[in-house]
Protein backbone atom coordinates (compact mmCIF):
# COMPACT_ATOMS: atom_id res chain seq x y z
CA UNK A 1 7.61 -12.07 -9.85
CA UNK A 2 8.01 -9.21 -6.92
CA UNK A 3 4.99 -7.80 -6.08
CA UNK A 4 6.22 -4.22 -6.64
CA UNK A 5 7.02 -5.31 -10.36
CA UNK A 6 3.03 -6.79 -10.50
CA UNK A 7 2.14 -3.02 -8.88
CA UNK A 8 4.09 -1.27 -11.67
CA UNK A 9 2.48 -3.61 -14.84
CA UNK A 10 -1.11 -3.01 -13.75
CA UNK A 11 -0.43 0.50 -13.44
CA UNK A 12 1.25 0.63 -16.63
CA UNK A 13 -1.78 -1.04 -18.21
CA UNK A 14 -4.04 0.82 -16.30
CA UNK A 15 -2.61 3.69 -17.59
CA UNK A 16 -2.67 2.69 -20.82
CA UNK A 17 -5.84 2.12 -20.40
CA UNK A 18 -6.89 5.32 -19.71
CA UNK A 19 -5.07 6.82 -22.62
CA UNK A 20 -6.72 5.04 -25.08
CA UNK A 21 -9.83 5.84 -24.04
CA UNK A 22 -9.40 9.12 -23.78
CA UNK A 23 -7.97 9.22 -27.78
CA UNK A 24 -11.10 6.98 -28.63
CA UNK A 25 -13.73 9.52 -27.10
CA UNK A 26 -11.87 12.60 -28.62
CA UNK A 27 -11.47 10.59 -32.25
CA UNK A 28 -15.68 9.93 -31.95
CA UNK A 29 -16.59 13.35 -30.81
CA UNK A 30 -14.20 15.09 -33.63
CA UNK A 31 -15.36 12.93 -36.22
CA UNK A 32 -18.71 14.27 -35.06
CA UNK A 33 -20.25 9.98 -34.86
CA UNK A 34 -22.66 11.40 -31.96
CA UNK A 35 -24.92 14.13 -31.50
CA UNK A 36 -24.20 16.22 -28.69
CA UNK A 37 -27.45 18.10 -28.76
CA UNK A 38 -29.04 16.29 -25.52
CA UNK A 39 -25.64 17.69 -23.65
CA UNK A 40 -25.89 21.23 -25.26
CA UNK A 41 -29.77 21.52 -24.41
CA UNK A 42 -28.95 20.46 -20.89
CA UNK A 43 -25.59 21.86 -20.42
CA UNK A 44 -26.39 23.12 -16.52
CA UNK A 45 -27.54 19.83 -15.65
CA UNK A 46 -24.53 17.85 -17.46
CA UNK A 47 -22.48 20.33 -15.43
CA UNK A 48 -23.72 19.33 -12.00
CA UNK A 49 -23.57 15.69 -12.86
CA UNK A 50 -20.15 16.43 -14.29
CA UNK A 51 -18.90 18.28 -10.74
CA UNK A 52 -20.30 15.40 -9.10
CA UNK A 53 -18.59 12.48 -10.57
CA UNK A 54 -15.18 14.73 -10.08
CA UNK A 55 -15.73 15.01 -6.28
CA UNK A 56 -16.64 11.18 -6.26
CA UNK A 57 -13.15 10.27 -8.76
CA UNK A 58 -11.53 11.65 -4.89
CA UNK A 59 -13.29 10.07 -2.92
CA UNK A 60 -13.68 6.48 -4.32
CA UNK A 61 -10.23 6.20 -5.42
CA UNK A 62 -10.44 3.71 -8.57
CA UNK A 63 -12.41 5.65 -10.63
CA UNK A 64 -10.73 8.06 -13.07
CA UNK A 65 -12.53 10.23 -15.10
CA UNK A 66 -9.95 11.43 -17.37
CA UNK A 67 -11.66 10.25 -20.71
CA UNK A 68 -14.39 12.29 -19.80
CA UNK A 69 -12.42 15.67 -20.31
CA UNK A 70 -12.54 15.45 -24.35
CA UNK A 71 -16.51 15.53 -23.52
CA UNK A 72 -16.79 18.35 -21.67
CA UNK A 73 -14.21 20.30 -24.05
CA UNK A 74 -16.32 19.61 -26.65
CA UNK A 75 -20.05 20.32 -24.40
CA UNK A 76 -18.77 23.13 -22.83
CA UNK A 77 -15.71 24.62 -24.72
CA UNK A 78 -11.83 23.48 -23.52
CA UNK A 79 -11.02 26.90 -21.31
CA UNK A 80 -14.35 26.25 -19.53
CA UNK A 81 -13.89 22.28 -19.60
CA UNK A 82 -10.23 22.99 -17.47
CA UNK A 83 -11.68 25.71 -15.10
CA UNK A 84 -15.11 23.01 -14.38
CA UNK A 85 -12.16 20.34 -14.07
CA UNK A 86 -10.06 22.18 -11.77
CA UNK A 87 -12.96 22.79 -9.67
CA UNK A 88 -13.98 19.71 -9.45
CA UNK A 89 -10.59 18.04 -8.90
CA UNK A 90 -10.03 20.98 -6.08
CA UNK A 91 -13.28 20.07 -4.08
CA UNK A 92 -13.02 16.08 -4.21
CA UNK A 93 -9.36 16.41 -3.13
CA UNK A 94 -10.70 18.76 -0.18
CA UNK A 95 -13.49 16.53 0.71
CA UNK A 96 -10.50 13.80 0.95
CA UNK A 97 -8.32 15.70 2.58
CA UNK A 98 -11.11 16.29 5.44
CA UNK A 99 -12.23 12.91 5.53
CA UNK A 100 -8.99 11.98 6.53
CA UNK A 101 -8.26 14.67 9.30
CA UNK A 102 -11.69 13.63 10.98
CA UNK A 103 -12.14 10.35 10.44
CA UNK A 104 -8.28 8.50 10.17
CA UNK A 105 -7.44 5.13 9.38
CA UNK A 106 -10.83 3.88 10.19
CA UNK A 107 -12.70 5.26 7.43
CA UNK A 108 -10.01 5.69 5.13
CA UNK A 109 -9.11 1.86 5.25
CA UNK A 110 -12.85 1.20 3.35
CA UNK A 111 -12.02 3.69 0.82
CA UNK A 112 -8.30 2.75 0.02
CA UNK A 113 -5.92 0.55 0.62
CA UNK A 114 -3.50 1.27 3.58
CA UNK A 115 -0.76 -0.27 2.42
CA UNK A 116 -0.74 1.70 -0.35
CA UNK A 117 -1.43 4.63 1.90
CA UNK A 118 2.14 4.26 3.74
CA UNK A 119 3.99 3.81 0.64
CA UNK A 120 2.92 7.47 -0.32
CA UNK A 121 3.85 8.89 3.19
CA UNK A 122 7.60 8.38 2.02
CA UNK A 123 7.24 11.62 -0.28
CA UNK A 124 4.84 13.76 2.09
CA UNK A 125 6.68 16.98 2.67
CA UNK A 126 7.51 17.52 6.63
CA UNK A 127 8.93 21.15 5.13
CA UNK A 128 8.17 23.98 2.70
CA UNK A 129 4.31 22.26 2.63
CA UNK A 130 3.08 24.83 0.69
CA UNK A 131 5.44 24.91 -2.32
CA UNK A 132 5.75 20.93 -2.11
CA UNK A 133 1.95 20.41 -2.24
CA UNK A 134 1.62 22.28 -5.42
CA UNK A 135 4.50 19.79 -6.72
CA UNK A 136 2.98 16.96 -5.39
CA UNK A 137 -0.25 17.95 -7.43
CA UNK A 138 1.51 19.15 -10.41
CA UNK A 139 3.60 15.57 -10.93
CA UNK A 140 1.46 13.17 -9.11
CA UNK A 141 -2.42 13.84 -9.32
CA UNK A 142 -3.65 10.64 -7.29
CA UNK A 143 -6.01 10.77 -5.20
CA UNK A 144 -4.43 8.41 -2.60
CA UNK A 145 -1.99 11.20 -2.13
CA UNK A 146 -5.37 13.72 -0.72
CA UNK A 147 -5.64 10.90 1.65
CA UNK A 148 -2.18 10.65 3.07
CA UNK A 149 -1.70 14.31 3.18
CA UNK A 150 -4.54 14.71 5.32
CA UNK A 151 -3.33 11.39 7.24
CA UNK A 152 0.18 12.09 8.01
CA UNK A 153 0.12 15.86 7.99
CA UNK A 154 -1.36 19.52 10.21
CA UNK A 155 -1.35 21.57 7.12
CA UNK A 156 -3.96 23.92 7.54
CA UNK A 157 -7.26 23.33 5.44
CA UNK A 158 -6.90 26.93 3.08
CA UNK A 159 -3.15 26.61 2.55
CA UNK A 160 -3.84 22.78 1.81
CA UNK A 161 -6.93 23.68 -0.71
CA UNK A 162 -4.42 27.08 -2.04
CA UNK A 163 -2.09 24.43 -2.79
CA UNK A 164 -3.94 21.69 -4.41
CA UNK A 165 -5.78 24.52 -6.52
CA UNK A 166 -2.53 25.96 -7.49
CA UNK A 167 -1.01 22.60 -8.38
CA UNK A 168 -3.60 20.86 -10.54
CA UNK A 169 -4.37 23.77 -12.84
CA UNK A 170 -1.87 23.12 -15.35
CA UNK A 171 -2.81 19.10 -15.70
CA UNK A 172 -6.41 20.63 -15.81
CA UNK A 173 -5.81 23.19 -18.94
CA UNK A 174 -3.51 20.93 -20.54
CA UNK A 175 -5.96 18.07 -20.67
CA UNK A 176 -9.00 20.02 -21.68
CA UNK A 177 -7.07 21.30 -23.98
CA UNK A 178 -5.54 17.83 -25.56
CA UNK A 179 -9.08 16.88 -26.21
CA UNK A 180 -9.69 18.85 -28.78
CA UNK A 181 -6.33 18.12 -30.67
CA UNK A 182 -5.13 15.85 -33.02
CA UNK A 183 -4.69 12.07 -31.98
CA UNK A 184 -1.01 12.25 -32.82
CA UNK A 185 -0.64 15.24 -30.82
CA UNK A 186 -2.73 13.46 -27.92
CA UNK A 187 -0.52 10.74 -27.70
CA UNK A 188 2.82 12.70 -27.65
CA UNK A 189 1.17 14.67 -25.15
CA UNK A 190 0.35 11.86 -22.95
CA UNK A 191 3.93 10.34 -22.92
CA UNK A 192 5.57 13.63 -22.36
CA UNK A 193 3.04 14.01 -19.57
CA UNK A 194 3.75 10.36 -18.54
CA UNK A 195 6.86 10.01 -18.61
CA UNK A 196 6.93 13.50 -16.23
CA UNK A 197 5.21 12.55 -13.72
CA UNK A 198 7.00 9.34 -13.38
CA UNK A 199 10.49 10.89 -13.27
CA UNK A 200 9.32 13.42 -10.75
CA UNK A 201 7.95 10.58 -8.63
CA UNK A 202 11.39 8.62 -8.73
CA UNK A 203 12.57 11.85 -7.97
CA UNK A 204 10.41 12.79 -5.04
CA UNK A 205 11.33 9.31 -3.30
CA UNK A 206 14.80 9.60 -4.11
CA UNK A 207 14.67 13.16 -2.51
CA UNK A 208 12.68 11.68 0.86
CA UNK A 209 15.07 8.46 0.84
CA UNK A 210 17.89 11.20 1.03
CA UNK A 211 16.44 13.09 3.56
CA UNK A 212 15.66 10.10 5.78
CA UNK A 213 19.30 8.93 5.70
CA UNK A 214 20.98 12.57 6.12
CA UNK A 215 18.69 12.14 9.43
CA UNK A 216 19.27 9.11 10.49
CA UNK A 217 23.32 10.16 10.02
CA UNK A 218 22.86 13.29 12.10
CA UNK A 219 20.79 11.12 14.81
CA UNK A 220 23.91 8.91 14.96
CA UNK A 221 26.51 11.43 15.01
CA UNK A 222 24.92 13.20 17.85
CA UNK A 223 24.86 9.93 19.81
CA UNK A 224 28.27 9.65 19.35
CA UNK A 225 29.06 13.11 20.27
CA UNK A 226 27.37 12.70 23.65
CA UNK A 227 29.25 9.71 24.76
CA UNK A 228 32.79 11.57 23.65
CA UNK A 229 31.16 14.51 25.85
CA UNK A 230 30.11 11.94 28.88
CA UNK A 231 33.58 10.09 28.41
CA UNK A 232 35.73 13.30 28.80
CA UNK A 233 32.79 14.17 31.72
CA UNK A 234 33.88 10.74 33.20
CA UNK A 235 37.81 10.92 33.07
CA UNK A 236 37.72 14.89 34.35
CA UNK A 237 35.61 13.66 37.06
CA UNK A 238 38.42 10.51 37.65
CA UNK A 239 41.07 12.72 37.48
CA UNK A 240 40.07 15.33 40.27
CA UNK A 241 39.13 12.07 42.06
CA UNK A 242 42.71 10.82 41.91
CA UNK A 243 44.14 14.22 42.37
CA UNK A 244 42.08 14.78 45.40
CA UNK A 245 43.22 11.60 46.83
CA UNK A 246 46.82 11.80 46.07
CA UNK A 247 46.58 14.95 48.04
């Protein structure tokens, strides 16, 4: 078996994973089978601890903390859970992002894998950062993505956090807000958002793959353009040669 196709199946379960957490958690704390009193008498300090384990989902990229948003819907109310979320998400992909920029390959090496690093600098934007960023975020919320942007790119640090803000807010609404719905309705929700996100990653490579071969096609056509231009150069330069020496 390839070792992209062994890539794709553990994400796929991973994935999976995730997802059915997430619909267990939401199924327990609808069906009300725990108390939630400890979390709504301590709701500043579940906060704090919930901001914290956001910023550290970024920065130790393995952990995902999805499953976690049906709690904090349910502790803090969904429109409150998403802006807490969003927050959260914004901060540990800026604390990424500037880990990166200091620090390079020789921190980021211990936190993620490298090789996985320069698969994602196929789709960084070299153009239109700003707009691409927020599509980046909006299709592909990784966290090994904070770490190649601030790798392989000179964005500046508030258009970069602008961005990122801009970009994860919907997947942080929409999330919050699937935790409080239905599990049928959490499950369509998580293909449609699936199966989104993977399409706009094919598409995002495809784009980049484009891109790279449009410039490699240029690069080639301007080499050939210079010889023609040195060749004519050449047989002018023979030319008044001969003429001058016929004369």
């Amino acid at each position: 078996m390839k070792k992209p196709t062994k890539e794709g199946i553990k994400a796929g379960v991973l994935l999976a994973g995730i997802v059915v957490i997430f619909v267990i958690i939401s199924y327990i704390i609808q069906k009300e089978l725990i108390n939630l009193g400890f979390f709504s008498d301590n709701v500043a300090i579940i906060l704090l601890f919930y901001l914290a384990i956001l910023v550290a989902e970024a920065v130790i990229a393995p952990i995902n903390t999805m499953p976690l948003i049906p709690l904090a819907s349910a502790v803090f109310g969904w429109w409150q859970a998403a802006i807490y979320t969003l927050i959260g998400w914004t901060l540990g992909a800026f604390v990424v992002f500037i880990i990166s920029q200091k620090y390079g390959k020789l921190l980021i090496r211990k936190l993620v894998s490298l090789e996985k690093l320069e698969k994602y600098e196929r789709i960084i934007p070299t153009e239109h950062i700003f707009i691409n960023i927020i599509i980046l975020r909006i299709f592909m919320p990784i966290d090994v993505v904070s770490y190649a942007l601030g790798l392989f790119t000179n964005i500046k640090k508030s258009t970069y956090l602008l961005a990122t803000l801009i970009g994860y807010a919907p997947l942080a609404f929409f999330v919050a807000y699937l935790g409080t719905v239905s599990t049928f309705y959490q499950v369509t929700g998580a293909v449609i958002c699936v199966l989104a996100i993977l399409i706009e990653g094919a598409l995002l490579i495809r784009k980049k793959r484009l891109m790279e071969e449009v410039k490699l096609i240029m690069q080639k056509t301007k080499k050939k353009i210079d010889k023609e231009r040195l060749l004519r150069r050449k047989n002018r330069l023979l030319k008044r040669k001969t003429k001058f020496l016929n004369n």
